[in-house]
PDB file of N, CA and C in Angstrom:
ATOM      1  N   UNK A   1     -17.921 -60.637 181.826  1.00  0.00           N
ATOM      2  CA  UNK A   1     -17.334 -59.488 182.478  1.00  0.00           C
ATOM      3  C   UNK A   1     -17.536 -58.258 181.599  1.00  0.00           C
ATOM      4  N   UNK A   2     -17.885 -56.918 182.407  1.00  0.00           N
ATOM      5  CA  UNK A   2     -17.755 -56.181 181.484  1.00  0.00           C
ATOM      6  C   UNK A   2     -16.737 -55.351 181.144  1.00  0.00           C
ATOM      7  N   UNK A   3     -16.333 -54.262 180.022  1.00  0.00           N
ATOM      8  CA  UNK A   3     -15.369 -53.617 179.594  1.00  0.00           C
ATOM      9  C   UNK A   3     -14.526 -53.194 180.586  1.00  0.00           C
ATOM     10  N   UNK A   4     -15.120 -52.323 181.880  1.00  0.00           N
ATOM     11  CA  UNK A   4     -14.939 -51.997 183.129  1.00  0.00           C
ATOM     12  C   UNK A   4     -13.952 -52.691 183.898  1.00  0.00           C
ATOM     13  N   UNK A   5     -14.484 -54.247 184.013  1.00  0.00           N
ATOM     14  CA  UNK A   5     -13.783 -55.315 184.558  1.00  0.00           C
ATOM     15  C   UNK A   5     -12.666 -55.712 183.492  1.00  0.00           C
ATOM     16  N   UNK A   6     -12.814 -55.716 182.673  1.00  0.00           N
ATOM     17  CA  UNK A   6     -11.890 -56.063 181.455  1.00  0.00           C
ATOM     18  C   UNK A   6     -10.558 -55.371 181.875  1.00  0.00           C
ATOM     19  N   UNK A   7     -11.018 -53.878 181.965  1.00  0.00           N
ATOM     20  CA  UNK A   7      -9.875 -53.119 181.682  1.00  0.00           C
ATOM     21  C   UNK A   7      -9.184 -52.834 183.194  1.00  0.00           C
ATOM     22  N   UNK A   8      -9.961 -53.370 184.221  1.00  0.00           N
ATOM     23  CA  UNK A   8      -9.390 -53.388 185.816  1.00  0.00           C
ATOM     24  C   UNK A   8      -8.774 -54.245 185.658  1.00  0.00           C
ATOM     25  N   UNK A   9      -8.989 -55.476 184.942  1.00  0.00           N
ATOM     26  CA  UNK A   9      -7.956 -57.140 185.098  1.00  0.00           C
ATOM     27  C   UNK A   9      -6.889 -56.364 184.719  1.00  0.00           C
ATOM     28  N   UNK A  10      -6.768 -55.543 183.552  1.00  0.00           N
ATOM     29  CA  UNK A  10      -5.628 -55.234 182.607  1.00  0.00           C
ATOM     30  C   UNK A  10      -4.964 -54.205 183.358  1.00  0.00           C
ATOM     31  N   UNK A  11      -5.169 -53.579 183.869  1.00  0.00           N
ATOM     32  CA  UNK A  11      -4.239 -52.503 185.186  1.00  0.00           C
ATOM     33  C   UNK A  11      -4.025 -53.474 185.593  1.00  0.00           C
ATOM     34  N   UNK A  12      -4.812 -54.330 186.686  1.00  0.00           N
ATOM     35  CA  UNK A  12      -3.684 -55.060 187.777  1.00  0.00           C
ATOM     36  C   UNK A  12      -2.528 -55.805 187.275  1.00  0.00           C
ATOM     37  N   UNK A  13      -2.843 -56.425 186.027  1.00  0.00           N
ATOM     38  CA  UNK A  13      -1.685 -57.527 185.304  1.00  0.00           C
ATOM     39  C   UNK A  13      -0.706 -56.572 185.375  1.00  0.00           C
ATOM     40  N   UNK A  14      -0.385 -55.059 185.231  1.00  0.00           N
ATOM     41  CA  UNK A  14       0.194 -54.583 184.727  1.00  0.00           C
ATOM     42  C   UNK A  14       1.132 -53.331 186.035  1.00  0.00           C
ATOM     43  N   UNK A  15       0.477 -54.220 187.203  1.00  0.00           N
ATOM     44  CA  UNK A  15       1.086 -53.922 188.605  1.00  0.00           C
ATOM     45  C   UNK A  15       2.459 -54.326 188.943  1.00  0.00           C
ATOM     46  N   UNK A  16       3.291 -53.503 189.116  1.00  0.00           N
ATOM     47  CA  UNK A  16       4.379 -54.139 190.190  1.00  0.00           C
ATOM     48  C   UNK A  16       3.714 -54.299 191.671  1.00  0.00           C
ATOM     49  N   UNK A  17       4.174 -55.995 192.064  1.00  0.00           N
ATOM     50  CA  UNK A  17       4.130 -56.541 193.239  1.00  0.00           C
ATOM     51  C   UNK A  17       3.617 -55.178 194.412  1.00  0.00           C
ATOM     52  N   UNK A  18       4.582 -54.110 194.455  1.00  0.00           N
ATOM     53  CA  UNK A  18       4.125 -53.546 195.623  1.00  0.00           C
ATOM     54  C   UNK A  18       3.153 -52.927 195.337  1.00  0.00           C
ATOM     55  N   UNK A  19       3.021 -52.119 193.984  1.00  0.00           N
ATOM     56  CA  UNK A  19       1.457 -51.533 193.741  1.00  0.00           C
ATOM     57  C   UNK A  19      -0.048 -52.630 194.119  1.00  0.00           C
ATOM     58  N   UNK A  20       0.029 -53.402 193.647  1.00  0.00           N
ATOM     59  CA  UNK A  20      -0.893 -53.949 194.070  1.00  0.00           C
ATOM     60  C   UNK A  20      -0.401 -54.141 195.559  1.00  0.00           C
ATOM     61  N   UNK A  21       0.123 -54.522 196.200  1.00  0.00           N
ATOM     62  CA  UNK A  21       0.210 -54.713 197.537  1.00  0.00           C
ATOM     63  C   UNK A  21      -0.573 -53.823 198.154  1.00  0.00           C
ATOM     64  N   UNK A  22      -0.330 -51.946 197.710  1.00  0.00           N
ATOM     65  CA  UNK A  22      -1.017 -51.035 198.206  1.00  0.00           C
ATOM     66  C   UNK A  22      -2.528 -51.055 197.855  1.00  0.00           C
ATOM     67  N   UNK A  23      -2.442 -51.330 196.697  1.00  0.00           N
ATOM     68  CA  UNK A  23      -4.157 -51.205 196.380  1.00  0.00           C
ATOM     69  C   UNK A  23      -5.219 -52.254 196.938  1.00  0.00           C
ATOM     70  N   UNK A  24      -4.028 -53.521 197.368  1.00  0.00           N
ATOM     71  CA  UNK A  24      -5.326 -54.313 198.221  1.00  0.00           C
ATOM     72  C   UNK A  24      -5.282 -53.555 199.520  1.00  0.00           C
ATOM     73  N   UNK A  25      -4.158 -53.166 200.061  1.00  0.00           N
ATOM     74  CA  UNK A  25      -4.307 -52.472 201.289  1.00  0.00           C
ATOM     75  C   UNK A  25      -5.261 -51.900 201.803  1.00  0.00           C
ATOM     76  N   UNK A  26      -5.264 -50.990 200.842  1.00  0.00           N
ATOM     77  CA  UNK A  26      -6.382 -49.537 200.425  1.00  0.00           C
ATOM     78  C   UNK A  26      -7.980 -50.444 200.282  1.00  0.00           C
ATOM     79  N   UNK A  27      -8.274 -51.555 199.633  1.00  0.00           N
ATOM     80  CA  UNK A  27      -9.537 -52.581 199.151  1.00  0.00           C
ATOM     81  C   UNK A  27      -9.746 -52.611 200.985  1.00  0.00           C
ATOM     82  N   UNK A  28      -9.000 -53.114 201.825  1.00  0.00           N
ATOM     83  CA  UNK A  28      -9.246 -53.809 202.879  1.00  0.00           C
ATOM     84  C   UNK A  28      -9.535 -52.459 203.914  1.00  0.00           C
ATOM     85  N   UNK A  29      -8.650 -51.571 203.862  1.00  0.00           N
ATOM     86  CA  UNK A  29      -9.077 -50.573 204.535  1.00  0.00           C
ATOM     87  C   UNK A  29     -10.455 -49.984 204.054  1.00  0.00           C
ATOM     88  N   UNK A  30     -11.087 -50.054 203.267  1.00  0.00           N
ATOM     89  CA  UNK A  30     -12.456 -49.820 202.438  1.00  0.00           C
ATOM     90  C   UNK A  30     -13.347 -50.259 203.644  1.00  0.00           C
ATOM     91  N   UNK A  31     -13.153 -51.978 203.088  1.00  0.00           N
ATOM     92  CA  UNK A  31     -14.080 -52.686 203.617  1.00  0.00           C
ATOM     93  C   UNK A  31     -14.025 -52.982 204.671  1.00  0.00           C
ATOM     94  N   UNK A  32     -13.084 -52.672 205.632  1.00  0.00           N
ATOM     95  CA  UNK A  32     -12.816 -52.857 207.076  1.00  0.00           C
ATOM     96  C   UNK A  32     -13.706 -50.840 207.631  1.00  0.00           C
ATOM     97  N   UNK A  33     -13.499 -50.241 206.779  1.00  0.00           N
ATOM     98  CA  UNK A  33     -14.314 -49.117 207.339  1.00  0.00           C
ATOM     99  C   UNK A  33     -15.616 -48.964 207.633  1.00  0.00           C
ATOM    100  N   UNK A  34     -16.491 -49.618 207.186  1.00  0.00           N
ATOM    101  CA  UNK A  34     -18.043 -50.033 206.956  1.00  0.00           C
ATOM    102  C   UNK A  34     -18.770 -49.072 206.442  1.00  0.00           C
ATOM    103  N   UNK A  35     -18.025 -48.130 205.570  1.00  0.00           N
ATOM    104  CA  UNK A  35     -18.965 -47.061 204.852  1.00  0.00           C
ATOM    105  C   UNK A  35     -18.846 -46.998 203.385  1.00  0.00           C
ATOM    106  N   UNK A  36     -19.055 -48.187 203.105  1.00  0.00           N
ATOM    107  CA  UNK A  36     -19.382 -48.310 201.825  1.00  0.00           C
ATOM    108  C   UNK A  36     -20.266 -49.336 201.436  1.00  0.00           C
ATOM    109  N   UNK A  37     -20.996 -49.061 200.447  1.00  0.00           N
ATOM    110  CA  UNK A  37     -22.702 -49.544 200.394  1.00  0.00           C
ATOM    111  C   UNK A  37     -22.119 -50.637 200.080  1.00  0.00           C
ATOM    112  N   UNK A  38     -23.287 -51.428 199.828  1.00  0.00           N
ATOM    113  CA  UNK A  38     -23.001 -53.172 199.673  1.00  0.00           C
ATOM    114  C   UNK A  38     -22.930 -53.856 198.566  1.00  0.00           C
ATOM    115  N   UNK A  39     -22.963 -52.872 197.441  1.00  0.00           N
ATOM    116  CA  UNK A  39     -22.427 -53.245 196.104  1.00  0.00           C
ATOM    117  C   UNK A  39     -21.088 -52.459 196.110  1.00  0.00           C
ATOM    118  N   UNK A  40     -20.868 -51.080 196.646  1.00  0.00           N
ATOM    119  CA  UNK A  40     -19.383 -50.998 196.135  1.00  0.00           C
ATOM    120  C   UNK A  40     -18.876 -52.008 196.859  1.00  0.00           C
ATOM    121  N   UNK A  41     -19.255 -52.623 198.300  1.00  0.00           N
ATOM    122  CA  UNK A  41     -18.616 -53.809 198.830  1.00  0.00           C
ATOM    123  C   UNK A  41     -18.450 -54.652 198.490  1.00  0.00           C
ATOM    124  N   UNK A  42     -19.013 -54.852 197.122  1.00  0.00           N
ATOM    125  CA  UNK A  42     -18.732 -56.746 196.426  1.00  0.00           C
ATOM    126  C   UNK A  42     -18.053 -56.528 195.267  1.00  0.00           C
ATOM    127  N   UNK A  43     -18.377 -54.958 194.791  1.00  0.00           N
ATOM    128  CA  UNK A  43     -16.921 -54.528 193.866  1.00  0.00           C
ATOM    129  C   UNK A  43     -15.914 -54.825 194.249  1.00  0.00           C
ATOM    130  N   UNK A  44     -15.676 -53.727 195.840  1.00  0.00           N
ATOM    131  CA  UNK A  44     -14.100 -53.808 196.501  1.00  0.00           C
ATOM    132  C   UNK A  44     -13.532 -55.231 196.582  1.00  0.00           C
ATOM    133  N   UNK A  45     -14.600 -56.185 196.983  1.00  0.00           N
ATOM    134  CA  UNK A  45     -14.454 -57.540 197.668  1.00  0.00           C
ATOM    135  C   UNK A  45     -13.431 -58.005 196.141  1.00  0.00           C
ATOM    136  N   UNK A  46     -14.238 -58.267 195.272  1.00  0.00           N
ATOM    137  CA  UNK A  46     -14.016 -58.787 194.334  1.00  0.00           C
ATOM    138  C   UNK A  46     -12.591 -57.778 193.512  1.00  0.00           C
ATOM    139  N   UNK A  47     -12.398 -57.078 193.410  1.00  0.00           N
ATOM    140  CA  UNK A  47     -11.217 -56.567 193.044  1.00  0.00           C
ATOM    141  C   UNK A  47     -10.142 -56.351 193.991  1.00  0.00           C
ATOM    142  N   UNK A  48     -10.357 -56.648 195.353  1.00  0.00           N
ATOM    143  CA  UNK A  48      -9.264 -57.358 196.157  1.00  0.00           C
ATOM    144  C   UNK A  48      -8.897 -58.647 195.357  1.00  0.00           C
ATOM    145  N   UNK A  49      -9.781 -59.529 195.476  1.00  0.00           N
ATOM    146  CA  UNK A  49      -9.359 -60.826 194.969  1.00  0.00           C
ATOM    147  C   UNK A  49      -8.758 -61.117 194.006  1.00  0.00           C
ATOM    148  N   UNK A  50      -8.820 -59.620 192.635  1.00  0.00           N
ATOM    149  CA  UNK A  50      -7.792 -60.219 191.605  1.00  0.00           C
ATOM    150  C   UNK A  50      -6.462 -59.314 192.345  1.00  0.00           C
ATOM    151  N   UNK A  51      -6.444 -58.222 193.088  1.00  0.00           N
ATOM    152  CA  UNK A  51      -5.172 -58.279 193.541  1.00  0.00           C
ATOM    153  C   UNK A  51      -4.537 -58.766 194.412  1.00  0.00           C
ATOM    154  N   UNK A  52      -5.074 -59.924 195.085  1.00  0.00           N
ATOM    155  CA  UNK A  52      -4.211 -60.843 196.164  1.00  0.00           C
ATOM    156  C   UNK A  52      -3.707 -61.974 195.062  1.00  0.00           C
ATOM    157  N   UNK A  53      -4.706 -62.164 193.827  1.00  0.00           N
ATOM    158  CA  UNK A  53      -4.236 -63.195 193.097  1.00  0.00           C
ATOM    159  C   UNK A  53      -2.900 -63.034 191.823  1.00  0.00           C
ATOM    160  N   UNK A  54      -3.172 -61.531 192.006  1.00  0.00           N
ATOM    161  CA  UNK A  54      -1.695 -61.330 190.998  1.00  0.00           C
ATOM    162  C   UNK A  54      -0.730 -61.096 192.101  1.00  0.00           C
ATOM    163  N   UNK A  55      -0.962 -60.707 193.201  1.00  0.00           N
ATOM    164  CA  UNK A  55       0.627 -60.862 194.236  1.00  0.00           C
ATOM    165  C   UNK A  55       1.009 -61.960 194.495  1.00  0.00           C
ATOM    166  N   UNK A  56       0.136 -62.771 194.920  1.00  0.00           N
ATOM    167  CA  UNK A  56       0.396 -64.597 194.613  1.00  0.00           C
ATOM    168  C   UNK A  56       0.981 -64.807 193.394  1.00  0.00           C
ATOM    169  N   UNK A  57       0.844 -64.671 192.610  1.00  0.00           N
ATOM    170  CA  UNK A  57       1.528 -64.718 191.193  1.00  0.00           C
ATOM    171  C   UNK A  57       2.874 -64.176 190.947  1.00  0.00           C
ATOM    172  N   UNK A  58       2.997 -63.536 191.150  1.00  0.00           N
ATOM    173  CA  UNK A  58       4.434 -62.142 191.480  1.00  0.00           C
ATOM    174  C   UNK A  58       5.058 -62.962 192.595  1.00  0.00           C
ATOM    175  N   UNK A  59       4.612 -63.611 193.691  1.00  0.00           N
ATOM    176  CA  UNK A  59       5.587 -63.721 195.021  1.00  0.00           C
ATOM    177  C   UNK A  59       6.058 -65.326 194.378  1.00  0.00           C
ATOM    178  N   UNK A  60       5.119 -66.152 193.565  1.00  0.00           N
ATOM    179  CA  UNK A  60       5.286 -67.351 193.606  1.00  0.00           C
ATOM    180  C   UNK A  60       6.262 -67.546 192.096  1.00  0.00           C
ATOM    181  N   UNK A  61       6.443 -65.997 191.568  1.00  0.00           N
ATOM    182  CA  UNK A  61       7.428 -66.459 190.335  1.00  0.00           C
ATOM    183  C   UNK A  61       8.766 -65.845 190.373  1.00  0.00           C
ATOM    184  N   UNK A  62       8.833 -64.844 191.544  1.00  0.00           N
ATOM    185  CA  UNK A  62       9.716 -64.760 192.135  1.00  0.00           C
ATOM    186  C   UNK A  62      10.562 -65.589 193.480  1.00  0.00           C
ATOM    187  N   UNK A  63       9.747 -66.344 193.874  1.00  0.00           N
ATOM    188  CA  UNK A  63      10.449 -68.028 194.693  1.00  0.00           C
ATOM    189  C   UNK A  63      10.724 -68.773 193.413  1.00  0.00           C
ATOM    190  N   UNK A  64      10.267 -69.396 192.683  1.00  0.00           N
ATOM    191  CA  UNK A  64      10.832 -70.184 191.651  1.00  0.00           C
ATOM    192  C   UNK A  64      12.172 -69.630 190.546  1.00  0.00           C
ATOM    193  N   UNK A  65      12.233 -68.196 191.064  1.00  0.00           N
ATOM    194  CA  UNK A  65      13.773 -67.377 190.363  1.00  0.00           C
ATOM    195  C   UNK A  65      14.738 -67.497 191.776  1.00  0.00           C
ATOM    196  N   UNK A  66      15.028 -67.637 192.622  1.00  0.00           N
ATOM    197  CA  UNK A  66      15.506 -67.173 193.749  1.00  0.00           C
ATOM    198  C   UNK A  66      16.557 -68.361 193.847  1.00  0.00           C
ATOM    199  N   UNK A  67      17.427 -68.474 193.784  1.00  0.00           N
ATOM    200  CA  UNK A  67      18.569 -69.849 193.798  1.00  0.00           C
ATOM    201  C   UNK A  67      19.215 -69.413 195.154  1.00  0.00           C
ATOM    202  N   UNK A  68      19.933 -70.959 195.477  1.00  0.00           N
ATOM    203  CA  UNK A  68      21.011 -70.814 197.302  1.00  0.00           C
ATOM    204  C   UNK A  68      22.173 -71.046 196.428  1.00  0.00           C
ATOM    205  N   UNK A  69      23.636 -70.579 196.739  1.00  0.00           N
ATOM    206  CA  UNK A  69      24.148 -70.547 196.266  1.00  0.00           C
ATOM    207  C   UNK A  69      24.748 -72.069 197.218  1.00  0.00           C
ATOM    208  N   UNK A  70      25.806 -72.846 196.644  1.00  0.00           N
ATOM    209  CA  UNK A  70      26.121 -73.783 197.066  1.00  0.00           C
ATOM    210  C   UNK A  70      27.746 -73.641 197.330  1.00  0.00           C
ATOM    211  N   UNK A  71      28.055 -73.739 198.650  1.00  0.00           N
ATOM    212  CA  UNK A  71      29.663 -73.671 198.307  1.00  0.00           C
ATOM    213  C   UNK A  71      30.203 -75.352 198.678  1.00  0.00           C
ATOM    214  N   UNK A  72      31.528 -75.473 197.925  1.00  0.00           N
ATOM    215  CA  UNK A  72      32.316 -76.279 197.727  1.00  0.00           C
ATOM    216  C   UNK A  72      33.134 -76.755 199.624  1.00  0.00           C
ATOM    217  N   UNK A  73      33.751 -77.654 199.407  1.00  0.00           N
ATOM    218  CA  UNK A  73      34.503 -77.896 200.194  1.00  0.00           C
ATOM    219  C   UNK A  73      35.305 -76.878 201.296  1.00  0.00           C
ATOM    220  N   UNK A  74      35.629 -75.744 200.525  1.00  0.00           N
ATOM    221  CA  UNK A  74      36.342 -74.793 201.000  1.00  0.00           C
ATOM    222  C   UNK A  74      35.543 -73.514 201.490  1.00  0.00           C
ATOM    223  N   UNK A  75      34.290 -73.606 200.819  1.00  0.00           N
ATOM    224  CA  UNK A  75      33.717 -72.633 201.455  1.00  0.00           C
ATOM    225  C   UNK A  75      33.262 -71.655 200.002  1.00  0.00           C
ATOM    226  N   UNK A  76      33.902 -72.205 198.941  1.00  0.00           N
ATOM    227  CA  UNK A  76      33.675 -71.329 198.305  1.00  0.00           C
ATOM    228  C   UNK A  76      32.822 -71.432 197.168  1.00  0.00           C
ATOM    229  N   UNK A  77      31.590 -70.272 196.614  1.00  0.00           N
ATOM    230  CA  UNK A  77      30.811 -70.765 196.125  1.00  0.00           C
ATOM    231  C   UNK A  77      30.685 -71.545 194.934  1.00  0.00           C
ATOM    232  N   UNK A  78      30.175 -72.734 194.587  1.00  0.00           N
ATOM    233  CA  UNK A  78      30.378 -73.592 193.528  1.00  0.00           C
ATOM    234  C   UNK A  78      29.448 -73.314 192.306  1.00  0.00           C
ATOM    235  N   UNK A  79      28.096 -73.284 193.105  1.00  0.00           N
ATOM    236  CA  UNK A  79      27.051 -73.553 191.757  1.00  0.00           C
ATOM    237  C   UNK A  79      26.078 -72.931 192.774  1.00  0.00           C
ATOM    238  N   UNK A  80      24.634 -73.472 192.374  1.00  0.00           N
ATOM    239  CA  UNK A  80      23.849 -72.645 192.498  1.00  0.00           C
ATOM    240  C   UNK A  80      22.840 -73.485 192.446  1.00  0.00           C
ATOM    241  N   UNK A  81      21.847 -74.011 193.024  1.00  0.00           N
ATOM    242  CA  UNK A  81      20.578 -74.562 192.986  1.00  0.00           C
ATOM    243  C   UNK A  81      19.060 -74.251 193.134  1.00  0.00           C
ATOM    244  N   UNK A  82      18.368 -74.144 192.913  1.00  0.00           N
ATOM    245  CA  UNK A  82      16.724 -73.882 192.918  1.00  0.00           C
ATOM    246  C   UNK A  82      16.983 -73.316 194.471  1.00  0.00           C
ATOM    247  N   UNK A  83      15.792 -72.809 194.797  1.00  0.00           N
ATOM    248  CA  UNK A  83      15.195 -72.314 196.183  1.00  0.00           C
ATOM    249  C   UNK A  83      14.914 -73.416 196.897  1.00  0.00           C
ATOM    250  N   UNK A  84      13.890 -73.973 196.141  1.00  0.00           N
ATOM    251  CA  UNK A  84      13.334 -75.156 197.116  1.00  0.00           C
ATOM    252  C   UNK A  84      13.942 -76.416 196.406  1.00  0.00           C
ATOM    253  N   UNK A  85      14.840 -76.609 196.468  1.00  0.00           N
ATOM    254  CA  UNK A  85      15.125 -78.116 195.871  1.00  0.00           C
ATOM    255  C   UNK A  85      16.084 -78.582 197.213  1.00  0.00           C
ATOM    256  N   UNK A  86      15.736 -80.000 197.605  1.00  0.00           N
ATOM    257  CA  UNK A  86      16.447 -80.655 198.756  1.00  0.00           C
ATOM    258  C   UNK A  86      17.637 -80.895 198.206  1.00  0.00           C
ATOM    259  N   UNK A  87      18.799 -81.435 199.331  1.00  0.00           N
ATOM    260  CA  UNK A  87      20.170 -81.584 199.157  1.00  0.00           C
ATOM    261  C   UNK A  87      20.951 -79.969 199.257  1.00  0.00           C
TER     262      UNK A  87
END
């Protein structure tokens, strides 16, 4: 990769969730426009892909923080368990 790419990985790492959200937006509206040559198109292509892969990252470490709260007998809340954990 070069410096270029280096230092694009290093902005996106350094995205909040919705920024990148917008900037793939913006990638897709690019390439959904059809006026852009066919290398900036495999640029865009390809720097979509590291920002769908850091929002995947962001959405999937924010489900593994996200707890249900559990209430007791009475209704009232007891404890607290994972997102996805059964029971």
């Amino acid at each position: 990769m070069d410096e270029v790419g280096t230092a694009d990985t290093a902005k996106i790492s350094e995205m909040s969730f919705e920024d990148a959200l917008r900037a793939l937006e913006q990638v897709v509206r690019q390439l959904e426009s059809g006026e852009v040559a066919l290398d900036q198109s495999i640029t865009l292509y390809e720097r979509g892909e590291k920002l769908r892969q850091h929002c995947q990252a962001r959405l999937d470490s924010a489900q593994a923080r996200i707890e249900a709260i559990v209430q007791d007998s009475q209704g009232r809340a007891s404890s607290t368990k994972p997102f996805d954990s059964d029971g």
